[in-house]
C-alpha atoms as a PDB file:
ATOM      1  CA  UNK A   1     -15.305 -16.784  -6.383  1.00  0.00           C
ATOM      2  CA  UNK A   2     -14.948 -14.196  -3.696  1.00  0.00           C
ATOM      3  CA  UNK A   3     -11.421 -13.529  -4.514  1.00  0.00           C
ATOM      4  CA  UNK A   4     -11.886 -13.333  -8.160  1.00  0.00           C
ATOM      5  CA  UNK A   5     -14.969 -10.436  -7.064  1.00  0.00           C
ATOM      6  CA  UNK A   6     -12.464  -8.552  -5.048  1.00  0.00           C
ATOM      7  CA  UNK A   7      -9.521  -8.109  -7.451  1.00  0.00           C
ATOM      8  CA  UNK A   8     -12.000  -7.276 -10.028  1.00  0.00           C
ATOM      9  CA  UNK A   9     -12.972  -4.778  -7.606  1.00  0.00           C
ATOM     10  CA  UNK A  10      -9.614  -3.643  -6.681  1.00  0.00           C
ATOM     11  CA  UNK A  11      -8.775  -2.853 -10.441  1.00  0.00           C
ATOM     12  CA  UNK A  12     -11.782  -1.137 -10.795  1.00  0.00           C
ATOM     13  CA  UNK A  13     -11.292   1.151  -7.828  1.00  0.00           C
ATOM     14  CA  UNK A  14      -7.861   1.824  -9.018  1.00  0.00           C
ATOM     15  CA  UNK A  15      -9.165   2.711 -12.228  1.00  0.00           C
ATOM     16  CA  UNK A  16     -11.921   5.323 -11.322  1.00  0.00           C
ATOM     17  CA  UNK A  17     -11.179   5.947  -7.278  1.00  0.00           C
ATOM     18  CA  UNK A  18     -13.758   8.305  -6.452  1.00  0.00           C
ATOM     19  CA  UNK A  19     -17.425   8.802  -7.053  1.00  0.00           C
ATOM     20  CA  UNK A  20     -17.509  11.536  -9.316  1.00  0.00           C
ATOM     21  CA  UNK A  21     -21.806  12.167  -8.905  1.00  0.00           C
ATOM     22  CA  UNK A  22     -21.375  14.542  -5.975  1.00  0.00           C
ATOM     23  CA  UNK A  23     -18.731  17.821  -5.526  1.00  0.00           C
ATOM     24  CA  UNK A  24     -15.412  16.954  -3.875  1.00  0.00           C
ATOM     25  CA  UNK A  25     -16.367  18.800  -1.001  1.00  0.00           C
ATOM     26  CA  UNK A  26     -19.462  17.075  -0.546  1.00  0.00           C
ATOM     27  CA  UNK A  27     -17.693  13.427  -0.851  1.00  0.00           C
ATOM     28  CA  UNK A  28     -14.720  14.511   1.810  1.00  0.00           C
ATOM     29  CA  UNK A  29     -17.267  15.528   4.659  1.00  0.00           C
ATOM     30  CA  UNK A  30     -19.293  12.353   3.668  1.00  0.00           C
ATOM     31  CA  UNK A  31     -15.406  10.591   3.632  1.00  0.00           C
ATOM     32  CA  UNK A  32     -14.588  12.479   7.365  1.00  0.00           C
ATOM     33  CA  UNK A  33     -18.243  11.930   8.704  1.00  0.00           C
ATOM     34  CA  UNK A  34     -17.052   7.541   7.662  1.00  0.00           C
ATOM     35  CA  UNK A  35     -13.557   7.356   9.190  1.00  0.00           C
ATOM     36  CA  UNK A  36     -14.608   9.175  12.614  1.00  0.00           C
ATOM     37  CA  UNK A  37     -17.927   6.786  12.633  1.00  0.00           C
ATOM     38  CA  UNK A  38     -20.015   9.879  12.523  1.00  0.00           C
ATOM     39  CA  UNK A  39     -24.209   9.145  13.588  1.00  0.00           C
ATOM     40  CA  UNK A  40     -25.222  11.835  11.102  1.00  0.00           C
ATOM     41  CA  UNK A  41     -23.038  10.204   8.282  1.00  0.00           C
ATOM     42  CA  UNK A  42     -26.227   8.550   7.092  1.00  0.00           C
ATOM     43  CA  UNK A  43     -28.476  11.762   7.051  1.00  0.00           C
ATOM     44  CA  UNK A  44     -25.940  13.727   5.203  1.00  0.00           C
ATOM     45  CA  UNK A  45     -25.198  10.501   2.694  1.00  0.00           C
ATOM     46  CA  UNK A  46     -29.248  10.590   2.143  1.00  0.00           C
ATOM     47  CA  UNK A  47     -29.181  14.889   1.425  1.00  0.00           C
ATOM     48  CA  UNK A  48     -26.099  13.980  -1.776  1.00  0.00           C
ATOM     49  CA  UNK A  49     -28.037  10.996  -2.675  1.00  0.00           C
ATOM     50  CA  UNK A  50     -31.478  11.137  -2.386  1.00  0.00           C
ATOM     51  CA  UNK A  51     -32.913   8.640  -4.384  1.00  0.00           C
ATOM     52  CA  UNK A  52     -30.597   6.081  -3.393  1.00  0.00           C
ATOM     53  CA  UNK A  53     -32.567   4.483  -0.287  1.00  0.00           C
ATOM     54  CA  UNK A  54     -35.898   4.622  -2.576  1.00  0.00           C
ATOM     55  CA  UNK A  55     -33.962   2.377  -5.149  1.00  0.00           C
ATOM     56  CA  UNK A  56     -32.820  -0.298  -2.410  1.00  0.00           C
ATOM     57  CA  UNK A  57     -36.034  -0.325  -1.057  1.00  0.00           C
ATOM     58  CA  UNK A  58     -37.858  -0.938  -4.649  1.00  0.00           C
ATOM     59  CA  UNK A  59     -35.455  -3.830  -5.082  1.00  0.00           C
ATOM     60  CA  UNK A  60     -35.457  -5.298  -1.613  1.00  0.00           C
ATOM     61  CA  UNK A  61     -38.307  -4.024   0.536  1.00  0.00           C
ATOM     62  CA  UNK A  62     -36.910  -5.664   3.301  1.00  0.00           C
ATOM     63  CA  UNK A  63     -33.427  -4.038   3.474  1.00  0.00           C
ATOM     64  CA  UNK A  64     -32.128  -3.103   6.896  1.00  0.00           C
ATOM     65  CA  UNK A  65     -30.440  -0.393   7.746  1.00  0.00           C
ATOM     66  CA  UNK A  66     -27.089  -1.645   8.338  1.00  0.00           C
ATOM     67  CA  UNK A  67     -27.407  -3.097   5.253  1.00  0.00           C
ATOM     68  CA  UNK A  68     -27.997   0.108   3.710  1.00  0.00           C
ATOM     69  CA  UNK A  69     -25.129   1.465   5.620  1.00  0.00           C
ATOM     70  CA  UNK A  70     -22.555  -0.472   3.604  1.00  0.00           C
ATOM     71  CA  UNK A  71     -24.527  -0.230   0.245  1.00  0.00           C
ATOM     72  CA  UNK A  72     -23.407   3.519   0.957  1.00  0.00           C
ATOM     73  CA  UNK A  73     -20.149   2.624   1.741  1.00  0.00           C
ATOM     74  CA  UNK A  74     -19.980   0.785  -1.487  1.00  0.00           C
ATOM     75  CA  UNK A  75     -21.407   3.764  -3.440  1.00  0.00           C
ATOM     76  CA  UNK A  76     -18.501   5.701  -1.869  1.00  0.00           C
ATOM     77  CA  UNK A  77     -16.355   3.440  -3.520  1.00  0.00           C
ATOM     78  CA  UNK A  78     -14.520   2.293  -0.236  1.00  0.00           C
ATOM     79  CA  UNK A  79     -12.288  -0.816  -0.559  1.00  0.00           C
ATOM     80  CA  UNK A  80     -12.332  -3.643   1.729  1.00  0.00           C
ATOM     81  CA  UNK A  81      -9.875  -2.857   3.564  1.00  0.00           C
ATOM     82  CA  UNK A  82     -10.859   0.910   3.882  1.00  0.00           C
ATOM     83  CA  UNK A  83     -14.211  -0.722   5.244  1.00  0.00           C
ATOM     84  CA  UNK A  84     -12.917  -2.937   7.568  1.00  0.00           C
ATOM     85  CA  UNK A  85     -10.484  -0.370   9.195  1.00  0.00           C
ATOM     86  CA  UNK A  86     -13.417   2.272   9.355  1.00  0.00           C
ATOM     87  CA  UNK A  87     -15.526  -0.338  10.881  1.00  0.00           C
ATOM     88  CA  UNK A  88     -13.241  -2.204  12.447  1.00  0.00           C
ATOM     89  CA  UNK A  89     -13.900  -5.472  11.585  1.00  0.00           C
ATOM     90  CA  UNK A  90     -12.362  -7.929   9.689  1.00  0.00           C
ATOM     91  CA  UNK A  91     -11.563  -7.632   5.562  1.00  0.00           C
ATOM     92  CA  UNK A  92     -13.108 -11.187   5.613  1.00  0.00           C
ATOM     93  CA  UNK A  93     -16.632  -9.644   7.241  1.00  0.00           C
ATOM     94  CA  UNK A  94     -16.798  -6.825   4.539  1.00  0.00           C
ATOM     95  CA  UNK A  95     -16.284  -9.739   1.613  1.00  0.00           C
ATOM     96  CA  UNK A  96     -18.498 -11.454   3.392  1.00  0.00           C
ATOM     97  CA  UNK A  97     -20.807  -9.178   3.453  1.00  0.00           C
ATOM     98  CA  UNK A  98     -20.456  -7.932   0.053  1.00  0.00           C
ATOM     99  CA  UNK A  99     -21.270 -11.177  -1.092  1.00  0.00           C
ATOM    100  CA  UNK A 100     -24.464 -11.307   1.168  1.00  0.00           C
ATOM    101  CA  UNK A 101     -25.756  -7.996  -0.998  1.00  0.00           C
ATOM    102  CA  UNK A 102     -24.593  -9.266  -3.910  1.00  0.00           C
ATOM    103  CA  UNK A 103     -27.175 -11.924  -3.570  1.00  0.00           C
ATOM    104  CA  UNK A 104     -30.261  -9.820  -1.798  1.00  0.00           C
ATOM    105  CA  UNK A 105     -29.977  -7.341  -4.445  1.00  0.00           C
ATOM    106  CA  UNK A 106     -29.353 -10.123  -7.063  1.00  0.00           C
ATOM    107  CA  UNK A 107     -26.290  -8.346  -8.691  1.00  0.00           C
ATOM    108  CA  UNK A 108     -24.729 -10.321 -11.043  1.00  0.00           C
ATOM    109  CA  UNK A 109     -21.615 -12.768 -10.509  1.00  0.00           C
ATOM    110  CA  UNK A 110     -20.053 -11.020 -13.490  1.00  0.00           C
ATOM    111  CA  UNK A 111     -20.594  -7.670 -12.611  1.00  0.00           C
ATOM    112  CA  UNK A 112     -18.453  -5.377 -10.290  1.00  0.00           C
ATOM    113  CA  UNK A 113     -20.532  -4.459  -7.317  1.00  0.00           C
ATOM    114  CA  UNK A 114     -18.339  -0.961  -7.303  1.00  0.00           C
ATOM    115  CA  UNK A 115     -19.629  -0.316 -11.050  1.00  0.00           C
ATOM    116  CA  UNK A 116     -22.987  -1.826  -9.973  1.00  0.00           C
ATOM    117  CA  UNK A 117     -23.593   0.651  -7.024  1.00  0.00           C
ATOM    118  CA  UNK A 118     -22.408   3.583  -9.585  1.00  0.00           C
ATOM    119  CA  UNK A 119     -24.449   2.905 -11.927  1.00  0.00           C
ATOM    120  CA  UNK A 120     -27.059   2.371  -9.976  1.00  0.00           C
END
């Protein structure tokens, strides 16, 4: 099941790459503030997207904080291997944990967590 999720995923990254809700300068410093593990990254992420955190919460109360980490990695439409270099951890962690989010924020078997988190 995981597999099938994540080239599902990778087609629909290839298909519509980046998030196109903020301005391209705002999504590379968000990008830059990712890739050199910046403490603010989350701060800035909350100032482009400020309802997002209110709509986690209202689903799962509950959420923690890394967890809301990678739901913003997600909404940045970074693949699992983009998240598991900028992280470094495994590919196997970030599917892992994909499919742990999946499930707290009941998202659908048959629905792309990429298109999820952009629609969302």
């Amino acid at each position: 099941m995981l597999i099938r999720q994540e080239k599902v995923s990778e087609e629909y990254l290839k298909e519509h790459g980046e998030v196109k809700t903020v301005d391209e300068g705002t999504l590379s410093r968000l990008m830059e503030m990712v890739k050199n593990d910046d403490e603010i990254f989350m701060s800035a992420f909350h100032n482009s997207f400020p309802a997002f955190l209110e709509k986690l919460r209202v689903i799962h109360p509950a959420i923690v904080p890394s967890e809301i980490e990678f739901c913003a990695l997600l909404k940045l439409n970074l693949s699992t291997k983009d998240i598991a270099r900028y992280k470094n951890i495994e590919p196997k962690s970030v599917q892992n944990k994909k499919y742990r989010i999946r499930k707290k924020l009941n998202i659908p078997d048959d629905v792309d967590i990429y298109f999820w988190f952009n629609k969302f």
